[in-house]
N, C-alpha and C. Protein backbone atom coordinates (compact mmCIF):
# COMPACT_ATOMS: atom_id res chain seq x y z
N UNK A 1 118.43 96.17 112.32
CA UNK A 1 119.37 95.95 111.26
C UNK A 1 118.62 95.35 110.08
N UNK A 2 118.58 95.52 108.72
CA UNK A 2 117.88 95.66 107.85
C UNK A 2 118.91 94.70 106.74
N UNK A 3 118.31 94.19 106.08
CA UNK A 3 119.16 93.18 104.73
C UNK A 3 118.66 93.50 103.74
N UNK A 4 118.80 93.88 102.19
CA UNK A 4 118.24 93.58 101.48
C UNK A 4 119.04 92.97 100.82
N UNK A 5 118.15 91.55 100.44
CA UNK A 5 118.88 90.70 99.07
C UNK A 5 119.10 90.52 98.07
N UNK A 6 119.84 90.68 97.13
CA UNK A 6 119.64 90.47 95.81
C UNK A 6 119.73 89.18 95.35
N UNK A 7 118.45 88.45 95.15
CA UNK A 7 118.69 87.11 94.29
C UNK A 7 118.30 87.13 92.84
N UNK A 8 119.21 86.39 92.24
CA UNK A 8 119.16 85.98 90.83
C UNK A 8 117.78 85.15 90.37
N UNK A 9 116.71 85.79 89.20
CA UNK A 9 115.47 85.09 88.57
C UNK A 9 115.49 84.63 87.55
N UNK A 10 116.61 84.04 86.91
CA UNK A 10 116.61 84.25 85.44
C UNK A 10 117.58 84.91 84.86
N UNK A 11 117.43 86.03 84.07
CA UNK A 11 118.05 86.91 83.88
C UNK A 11 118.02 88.76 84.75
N UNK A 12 116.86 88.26 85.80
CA UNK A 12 116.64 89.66 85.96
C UNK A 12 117.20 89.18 87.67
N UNK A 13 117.32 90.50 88.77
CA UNK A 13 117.83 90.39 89.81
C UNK A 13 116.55 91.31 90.69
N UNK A 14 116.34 90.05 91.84
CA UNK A 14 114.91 90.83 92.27
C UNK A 14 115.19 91.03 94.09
N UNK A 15 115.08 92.16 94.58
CA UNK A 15 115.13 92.64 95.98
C UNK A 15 114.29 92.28 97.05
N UNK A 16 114.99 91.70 97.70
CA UNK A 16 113.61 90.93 98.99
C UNK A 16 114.60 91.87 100.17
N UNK A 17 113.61 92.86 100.75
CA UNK A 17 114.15 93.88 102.01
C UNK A 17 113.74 93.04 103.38
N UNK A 18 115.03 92.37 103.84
CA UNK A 18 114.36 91.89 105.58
C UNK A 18 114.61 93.15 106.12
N UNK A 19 113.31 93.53 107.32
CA UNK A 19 113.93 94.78 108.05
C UNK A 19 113.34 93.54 109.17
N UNK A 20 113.43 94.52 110.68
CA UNK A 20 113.50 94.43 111.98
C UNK A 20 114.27 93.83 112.97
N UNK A 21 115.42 93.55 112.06
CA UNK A 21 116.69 92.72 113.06
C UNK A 21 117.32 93.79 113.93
N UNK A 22 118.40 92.92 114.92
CA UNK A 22 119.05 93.54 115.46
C UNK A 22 120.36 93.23 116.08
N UNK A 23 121.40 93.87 116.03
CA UNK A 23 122.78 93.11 116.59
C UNK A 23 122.85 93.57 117.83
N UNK A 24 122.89 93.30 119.33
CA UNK A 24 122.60 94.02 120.15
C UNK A 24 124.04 93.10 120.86
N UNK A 25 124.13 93.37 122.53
CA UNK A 25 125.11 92.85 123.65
C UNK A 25 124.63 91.72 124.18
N UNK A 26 123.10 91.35 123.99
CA UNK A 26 122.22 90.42 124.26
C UNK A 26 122.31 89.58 122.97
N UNK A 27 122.87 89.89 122.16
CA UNK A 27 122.44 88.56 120.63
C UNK A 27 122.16 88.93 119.71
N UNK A 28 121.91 88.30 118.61
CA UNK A 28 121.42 88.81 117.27
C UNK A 28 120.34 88.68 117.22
N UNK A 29 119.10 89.18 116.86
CA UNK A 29 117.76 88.76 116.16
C UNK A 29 117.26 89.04 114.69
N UNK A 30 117.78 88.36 113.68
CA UNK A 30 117.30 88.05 112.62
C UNK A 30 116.27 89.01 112.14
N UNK A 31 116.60 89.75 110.75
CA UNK A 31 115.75 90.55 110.23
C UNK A 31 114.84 89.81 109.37
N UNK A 32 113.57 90.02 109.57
CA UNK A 32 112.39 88.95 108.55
C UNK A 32 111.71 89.70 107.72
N UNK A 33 111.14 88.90 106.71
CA UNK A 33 110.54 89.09 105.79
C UNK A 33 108.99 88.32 105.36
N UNK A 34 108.42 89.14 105.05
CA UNK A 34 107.01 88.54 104.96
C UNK A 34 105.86 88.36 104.10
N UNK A 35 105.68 87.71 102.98
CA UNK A 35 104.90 87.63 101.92
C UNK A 35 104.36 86.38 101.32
N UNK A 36 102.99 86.77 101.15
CA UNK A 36 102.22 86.18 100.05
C UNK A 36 102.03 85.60 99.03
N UNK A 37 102.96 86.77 98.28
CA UNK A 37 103.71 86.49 96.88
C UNK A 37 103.76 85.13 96.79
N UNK A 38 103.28 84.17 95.62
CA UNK A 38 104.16 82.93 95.64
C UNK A 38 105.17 83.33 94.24
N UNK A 39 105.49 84.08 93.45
CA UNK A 39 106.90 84.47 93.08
C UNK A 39 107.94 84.63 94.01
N UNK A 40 107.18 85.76 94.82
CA UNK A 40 108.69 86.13 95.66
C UNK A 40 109.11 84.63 96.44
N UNK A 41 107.92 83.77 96.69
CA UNK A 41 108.29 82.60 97.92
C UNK A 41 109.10 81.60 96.85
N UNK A 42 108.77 81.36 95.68
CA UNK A 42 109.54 80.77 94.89
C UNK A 42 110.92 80.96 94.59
N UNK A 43 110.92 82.36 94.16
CA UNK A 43 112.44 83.06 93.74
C UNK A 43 113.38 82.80 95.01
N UNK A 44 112.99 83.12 96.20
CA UNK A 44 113.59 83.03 97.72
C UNK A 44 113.82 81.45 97.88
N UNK A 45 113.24 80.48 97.80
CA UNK A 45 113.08 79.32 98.18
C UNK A 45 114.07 77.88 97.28
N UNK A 46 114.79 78.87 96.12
CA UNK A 46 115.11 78.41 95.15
C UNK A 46 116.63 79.25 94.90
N UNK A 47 116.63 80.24 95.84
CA UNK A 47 118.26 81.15 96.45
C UNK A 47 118.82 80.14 96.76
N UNK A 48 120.65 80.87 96.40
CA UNK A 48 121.55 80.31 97.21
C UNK A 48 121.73 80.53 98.95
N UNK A 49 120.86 81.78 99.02
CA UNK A 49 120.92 82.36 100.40
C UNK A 49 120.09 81.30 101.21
N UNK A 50 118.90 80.53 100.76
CA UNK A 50 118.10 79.63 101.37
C UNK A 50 118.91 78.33 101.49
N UNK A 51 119.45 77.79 100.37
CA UNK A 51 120.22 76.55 100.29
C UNK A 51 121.02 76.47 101.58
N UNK A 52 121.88 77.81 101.35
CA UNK A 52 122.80 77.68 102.35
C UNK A 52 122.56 77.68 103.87
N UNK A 53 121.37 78.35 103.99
CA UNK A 53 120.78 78.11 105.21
C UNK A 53 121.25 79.87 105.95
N UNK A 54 121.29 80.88 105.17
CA UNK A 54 121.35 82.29 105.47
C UNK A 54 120.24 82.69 105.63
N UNK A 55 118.72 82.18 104.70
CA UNK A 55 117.45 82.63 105.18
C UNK A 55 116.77 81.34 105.45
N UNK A 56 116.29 81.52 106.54
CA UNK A 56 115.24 80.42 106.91
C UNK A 56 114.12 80.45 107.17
N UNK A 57 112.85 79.59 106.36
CA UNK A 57 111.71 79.65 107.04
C UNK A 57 111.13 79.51 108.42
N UNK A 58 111.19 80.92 109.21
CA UNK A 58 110.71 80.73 110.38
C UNK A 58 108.96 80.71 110.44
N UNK A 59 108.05 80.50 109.58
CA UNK A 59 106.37 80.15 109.65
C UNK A 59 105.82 80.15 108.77
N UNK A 60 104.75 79.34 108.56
CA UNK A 60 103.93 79.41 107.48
C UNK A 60 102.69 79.96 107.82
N UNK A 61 101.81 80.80 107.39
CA UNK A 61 100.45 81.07 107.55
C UNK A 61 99.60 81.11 106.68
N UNK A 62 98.29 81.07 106.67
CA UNK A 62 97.35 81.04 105.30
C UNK A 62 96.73 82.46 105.70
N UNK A 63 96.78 83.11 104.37
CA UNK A 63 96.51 84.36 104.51
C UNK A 63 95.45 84.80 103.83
N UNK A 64 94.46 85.18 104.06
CA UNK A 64 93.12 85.54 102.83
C UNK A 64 93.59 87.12 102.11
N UNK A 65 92.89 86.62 100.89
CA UNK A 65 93.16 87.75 99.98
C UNK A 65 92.45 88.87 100.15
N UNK A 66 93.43 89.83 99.88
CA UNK A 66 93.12 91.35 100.45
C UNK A 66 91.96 91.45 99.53
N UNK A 67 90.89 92.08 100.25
CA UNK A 67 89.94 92.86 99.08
C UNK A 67 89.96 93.88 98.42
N UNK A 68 90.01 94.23 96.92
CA UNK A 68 90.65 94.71 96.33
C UNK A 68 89.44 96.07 96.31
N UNK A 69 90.49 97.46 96.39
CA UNK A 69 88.79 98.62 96.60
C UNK A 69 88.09 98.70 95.24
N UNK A 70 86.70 98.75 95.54
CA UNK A 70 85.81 99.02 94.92
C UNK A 70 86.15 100.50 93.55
N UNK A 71 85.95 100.46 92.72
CA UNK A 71 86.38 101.16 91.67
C UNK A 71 85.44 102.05 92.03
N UNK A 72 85.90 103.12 92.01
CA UNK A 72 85.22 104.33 92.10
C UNK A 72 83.94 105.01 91.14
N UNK A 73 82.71 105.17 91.08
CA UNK A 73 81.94 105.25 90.13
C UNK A 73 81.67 106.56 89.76
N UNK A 74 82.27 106.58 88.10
CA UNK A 74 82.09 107.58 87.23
C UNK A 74 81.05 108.43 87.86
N UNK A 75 81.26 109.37 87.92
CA UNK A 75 80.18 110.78 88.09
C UNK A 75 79.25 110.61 86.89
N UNK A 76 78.07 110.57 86.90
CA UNK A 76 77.04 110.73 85.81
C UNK A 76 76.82 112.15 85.82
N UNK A 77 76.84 112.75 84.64
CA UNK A 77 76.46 114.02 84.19
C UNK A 77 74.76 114.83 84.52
N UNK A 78 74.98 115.65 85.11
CA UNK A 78 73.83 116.55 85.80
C UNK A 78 72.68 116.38 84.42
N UNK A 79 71.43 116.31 84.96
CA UNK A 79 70.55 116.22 83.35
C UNK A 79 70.36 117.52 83.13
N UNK A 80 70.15 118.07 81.94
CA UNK A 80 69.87 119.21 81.68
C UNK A 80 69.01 119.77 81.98
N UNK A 81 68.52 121.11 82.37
CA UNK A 81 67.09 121.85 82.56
C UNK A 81 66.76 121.74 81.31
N UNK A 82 65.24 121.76 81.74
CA UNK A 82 64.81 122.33 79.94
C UNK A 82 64.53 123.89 79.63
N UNK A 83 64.69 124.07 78.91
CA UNK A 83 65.18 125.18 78.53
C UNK A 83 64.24 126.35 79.38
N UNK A 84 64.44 127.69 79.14
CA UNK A 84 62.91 128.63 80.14
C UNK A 84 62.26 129.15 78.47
N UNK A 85 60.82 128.72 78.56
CA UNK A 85 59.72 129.17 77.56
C UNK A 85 60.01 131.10 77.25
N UNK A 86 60.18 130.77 76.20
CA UNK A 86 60.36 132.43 75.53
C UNK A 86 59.08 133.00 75.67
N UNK A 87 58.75 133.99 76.39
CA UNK A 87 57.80 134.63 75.62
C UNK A 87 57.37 134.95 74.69
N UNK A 88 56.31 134.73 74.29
CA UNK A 88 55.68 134.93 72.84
C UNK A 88 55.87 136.81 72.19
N UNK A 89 56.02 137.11 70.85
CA UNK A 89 56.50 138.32 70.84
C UNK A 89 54.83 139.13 70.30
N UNK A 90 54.25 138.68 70.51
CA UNK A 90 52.52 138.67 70.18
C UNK A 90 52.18 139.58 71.56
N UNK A 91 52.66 138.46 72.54
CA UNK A 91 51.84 138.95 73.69
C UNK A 91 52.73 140.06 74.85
N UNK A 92 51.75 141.36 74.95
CA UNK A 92 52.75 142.44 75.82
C UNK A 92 53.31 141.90 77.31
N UNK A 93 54.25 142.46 77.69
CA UNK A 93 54.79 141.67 79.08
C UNK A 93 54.68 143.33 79.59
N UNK A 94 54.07 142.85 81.14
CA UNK A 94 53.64 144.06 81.57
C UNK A 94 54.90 144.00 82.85
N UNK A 95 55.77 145.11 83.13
CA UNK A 95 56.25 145.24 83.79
C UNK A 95 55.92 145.83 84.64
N UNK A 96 56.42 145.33 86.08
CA UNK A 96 56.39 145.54 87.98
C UNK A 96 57.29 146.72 87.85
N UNK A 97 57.45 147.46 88.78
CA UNK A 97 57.97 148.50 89.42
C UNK A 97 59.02 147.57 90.70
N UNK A 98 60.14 147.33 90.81
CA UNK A 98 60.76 146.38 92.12
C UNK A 98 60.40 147.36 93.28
N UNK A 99 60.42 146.38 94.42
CA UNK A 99 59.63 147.29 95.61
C UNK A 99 61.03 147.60 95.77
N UNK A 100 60.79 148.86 96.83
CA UNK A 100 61.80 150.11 97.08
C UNK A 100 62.51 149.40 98.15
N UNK A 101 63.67 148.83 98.73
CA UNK A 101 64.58 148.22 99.56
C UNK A 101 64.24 149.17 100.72
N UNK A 102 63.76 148.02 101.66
CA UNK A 102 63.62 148.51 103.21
C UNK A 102 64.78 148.42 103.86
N UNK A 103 65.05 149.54 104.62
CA UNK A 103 66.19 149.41 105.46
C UNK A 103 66.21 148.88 106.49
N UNK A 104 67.68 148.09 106.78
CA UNK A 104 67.72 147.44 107.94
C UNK A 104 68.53 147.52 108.96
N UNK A 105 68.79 147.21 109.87
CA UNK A 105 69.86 147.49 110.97
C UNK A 105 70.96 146.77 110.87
N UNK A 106 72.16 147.64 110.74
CA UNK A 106 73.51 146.30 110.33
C UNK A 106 74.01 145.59 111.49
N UNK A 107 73.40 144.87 111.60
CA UNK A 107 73.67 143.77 112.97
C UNK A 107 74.62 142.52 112.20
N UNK A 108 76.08 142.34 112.80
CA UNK A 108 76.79 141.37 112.25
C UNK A 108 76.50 139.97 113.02
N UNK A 109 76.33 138.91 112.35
CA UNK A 109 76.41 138.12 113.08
C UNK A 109 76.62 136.86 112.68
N UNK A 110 77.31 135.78 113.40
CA UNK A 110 78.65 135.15 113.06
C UNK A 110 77.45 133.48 112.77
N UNK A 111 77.52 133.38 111.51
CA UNK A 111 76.66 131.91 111.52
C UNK A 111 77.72 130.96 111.57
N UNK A 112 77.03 129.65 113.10
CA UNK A 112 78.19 128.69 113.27
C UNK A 112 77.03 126.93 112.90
N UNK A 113 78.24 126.30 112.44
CA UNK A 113 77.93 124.99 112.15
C UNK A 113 77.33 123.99 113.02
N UNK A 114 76.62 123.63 113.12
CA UNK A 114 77.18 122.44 114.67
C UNK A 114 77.58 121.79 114.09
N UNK A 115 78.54 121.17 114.86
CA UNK A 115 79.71 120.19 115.19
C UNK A 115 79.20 118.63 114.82
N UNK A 116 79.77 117.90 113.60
CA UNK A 116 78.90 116.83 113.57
C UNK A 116 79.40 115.31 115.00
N UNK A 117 78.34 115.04 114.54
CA UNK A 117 78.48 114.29 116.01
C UNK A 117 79.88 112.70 114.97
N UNK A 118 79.75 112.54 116.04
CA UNK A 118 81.09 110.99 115.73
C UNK A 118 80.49 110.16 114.95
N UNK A 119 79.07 109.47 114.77
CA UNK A 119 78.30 108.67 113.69
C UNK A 119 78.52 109.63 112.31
N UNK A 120 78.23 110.75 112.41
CA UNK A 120 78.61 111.68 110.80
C UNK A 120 80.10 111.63 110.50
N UNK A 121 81.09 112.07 111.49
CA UNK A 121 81.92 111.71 110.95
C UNK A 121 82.70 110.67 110.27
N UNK A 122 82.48 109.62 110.98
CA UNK A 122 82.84 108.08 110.26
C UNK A 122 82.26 107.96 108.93
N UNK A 123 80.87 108.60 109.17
CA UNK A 123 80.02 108.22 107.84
C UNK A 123 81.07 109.03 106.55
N UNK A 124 81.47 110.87 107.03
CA UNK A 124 82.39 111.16 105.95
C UNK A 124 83.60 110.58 105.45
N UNK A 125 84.17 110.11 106.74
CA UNK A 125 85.92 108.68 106.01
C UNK A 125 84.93 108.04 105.20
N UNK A 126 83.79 107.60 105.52
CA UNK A 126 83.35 106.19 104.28
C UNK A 126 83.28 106.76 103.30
N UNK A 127 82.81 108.18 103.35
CA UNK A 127 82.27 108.57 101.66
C UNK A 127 83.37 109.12 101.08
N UNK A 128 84.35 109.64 102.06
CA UNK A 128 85.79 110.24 100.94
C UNK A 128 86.46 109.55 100.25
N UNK A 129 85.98 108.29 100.12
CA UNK A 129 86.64 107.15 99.02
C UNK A 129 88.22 106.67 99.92
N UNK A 130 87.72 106.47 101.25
CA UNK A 130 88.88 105.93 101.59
C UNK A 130 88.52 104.60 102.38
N UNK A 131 89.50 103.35 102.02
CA UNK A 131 89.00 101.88 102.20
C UNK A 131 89.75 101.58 103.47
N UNK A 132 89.19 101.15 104.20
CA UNK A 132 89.89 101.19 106.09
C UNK A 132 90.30 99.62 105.58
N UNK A 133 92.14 99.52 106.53
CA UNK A 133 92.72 98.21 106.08
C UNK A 133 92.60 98.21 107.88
N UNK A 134 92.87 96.94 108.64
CA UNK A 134 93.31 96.74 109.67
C UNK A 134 94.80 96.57 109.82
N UNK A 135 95.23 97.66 110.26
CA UNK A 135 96.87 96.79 110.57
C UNK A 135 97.32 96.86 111.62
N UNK A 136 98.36 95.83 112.36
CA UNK A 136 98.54 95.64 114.02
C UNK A 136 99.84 96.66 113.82
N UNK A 137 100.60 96.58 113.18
CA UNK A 137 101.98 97.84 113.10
C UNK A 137 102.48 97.84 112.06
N UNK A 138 103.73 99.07 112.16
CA UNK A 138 104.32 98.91 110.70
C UNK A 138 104.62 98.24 109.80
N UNK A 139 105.36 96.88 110.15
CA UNK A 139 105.77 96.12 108.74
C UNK A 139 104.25 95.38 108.66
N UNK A 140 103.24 95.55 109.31
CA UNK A 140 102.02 95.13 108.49
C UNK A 140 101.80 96.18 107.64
N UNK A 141 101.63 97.41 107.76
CA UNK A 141 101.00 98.52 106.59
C UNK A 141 102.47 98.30 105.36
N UNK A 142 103.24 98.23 105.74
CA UNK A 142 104.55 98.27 104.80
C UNK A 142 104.45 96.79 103.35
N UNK A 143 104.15 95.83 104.79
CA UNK A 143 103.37 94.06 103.60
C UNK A 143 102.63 94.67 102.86
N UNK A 144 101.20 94.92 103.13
CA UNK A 144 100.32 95.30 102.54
C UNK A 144 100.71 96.04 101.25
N UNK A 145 101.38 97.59 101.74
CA UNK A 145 101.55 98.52 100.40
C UNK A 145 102.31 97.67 99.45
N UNK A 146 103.28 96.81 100.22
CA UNK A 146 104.17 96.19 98.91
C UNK A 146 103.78 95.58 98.23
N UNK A 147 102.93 94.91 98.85
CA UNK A 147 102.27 93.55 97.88
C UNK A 147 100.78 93.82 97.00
N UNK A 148 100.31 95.48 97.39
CA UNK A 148 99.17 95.33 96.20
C UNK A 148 99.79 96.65 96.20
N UNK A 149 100.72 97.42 96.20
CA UNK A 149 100.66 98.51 95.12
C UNK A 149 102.25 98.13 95.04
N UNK A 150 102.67 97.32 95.36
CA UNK A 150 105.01 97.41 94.85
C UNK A 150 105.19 98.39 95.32
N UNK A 151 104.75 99.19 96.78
CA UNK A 151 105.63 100.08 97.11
C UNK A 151 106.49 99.67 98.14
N UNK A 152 107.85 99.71 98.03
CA UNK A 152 109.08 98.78 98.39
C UNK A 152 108.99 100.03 99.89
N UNK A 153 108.95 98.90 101.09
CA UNK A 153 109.28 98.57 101.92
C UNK A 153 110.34 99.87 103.15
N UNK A 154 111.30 100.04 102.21
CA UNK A 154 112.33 101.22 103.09
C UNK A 154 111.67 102.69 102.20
N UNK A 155 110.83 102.50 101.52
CA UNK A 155 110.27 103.93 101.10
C UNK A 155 109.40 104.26 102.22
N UNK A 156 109.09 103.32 103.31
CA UNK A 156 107.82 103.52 104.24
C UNK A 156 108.67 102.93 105.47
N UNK A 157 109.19 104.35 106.16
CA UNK A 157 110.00 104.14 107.63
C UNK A 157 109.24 104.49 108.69
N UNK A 158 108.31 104.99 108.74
CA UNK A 158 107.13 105.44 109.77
C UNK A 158 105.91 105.09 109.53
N UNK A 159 105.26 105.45 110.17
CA UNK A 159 103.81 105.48 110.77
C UNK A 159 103.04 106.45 109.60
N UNK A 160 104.10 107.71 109.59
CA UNK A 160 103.14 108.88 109.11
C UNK A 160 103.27 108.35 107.51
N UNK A 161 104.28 108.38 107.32
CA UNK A 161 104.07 108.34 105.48
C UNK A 161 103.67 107.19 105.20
N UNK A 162 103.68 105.57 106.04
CA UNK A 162 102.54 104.84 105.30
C UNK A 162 101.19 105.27 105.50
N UNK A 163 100.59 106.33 106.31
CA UNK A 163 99.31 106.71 106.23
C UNK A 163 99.02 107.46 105.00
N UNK A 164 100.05 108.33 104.65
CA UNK A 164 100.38 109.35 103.55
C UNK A 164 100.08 108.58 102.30
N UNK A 165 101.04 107.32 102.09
CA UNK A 165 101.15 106.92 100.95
C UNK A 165 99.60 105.81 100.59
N UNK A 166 99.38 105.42 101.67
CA UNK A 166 97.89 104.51 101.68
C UNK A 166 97.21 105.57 100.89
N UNK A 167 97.16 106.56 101.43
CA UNK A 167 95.92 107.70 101.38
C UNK A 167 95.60 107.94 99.69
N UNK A 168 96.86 107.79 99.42
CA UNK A 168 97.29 108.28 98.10
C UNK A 168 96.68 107.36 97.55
N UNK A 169 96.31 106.27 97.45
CA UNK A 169 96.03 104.79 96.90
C UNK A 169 94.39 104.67 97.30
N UNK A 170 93.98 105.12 97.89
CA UNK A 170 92.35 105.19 98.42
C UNK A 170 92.04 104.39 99.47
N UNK A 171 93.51 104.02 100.81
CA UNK A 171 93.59 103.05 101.58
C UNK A 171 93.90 104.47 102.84
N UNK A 172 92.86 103.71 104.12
CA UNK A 172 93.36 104.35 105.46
C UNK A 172 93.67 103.42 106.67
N UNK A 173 94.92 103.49 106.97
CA UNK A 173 95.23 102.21 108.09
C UNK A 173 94.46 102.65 109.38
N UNK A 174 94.27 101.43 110.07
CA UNK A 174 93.56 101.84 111.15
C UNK A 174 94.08 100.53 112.29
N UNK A 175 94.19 100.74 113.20
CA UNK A 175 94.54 99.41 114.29
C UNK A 175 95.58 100.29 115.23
N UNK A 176 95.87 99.93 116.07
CA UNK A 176 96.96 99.91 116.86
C UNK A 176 97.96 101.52 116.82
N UNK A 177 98.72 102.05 116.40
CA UNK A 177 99.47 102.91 115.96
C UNK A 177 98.84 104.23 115.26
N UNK A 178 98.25 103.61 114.35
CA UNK A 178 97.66 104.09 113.24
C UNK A 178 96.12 104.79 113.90
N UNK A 179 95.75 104.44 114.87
CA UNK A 179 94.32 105.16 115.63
C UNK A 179 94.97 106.11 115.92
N UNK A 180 96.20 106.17 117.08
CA UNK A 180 96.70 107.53 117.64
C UNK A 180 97.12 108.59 116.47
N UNK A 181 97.36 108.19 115.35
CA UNK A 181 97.78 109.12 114.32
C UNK A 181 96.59 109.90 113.78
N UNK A 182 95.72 108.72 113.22
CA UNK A 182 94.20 109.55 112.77
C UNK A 182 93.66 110.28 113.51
N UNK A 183 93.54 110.32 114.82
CA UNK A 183 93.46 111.28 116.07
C UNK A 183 94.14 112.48 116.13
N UNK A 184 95.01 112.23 115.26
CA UNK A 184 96.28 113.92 115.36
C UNK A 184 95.89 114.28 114.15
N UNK A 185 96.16 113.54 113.47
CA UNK A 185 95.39 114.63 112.27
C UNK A 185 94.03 114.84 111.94
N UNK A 186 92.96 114.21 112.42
CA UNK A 186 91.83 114.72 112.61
C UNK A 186 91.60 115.73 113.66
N UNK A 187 92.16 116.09 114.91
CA UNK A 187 92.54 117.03 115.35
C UNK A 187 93.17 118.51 115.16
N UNK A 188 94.31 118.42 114.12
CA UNK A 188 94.73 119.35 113.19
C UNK A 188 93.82 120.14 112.35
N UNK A 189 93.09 118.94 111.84
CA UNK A 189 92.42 119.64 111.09
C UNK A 189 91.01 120.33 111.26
N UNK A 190 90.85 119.74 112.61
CA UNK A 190 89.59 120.79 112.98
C UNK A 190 89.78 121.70 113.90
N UNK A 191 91.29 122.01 114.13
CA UNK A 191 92.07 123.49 114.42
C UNK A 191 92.10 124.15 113.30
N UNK A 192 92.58 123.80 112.52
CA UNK A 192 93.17 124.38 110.94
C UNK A 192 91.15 125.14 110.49
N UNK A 193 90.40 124.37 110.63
CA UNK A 193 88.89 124.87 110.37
C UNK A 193 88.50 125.81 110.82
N UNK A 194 88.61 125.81 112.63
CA UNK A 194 88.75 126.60 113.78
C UNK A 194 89.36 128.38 112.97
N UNK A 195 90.35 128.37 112.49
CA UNK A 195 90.86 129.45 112.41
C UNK A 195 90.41 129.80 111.15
């Protein structure tokens, strides 16, 4: 069961989404919320919903700051050849005869790749400009996107589209959930090659 709040900042009205509650035959368990932010912890902490005792601080933790990815570096421009020396119009250019094409036997035959081993592949995630986050499960990849790119929370209901939407951002989750996924689609796609 999921809350989102609207508390008053001023003049503007700002959305804090608790998800993972639940009303069950066994009890209620409280939908939470989780951030860094010291706006959002301010704006929340300074609610009527807190006063009243509707949201409560259930923990505090010290959290180190995400490292922010490395900016991607401009492509430098190929240097130019220098130019090819003209022949001089002084001096005669003696032309070859091209040798006469030897025939050959049309034998087809299928050139295959080898398969890079598991050290190459890792090495290609590093170089495709994608920054590996650790996350233990969803509302960790969901914290994360919200809090360094504002992508709100119920836009990211699965597994697959916070991998999707990371990706998009130059971020690849990895931990827990998120291994069995990169496994399926790295799989896919070296079917999809296959054919």
């Amino acid at each position: 069961m999921d809350w989102v709040a609207q508390i008053k900042a001023g003049a503007a009205t700002v959305r804090v989404h608790f998800t993972g509650g639940a009303l069950t035959s066994y009890g209620v368990t409280p939908a939470e919320y989780t951030t860094s932010n010291p706006f959002i912890q301010k704006v929340i902490e300074n609610s009527s919903y807190f006063k009243e005792g509707r949201i409560i601080l259930l923990r505090r933790t010290t959290v180190e700051e995400p490292k922010k990815p490395a900016p991607k570096p401009k492509a430098q421009p190929a240097p130019q050849p220098a130019p090819a020396p003209q022949p001089k119009v002084e001096e005669p250019v003696a032309e070859t005869p091209a040798p006469a094409p030897v025939p050959v036997e049309a034998e087809v035959q299928q050139a295959t790749e080898p398969e890079p081993s598991t050290e190459e592949q890792a090495d290609e995630t590093e170089t495709s400009g994608l920054t590996k986050v650790e996350v233990t499960c969803l509302p960790d990849a969901q914290a994360y996107l919200q809090e360094n790119f504002n992508i709100s929370s119920y836009k990211v209901r699965n597994c697959e589209t916070a991998q999707l939407i990371a990706a998009e951002h130059g971020i690849q989750f990895t931990g827990a959930k998120f291994e069995t996924l990169n496994a399926i689609n790295k799989a896919e796609s070296e079917a999809a090659e296959e054919e």
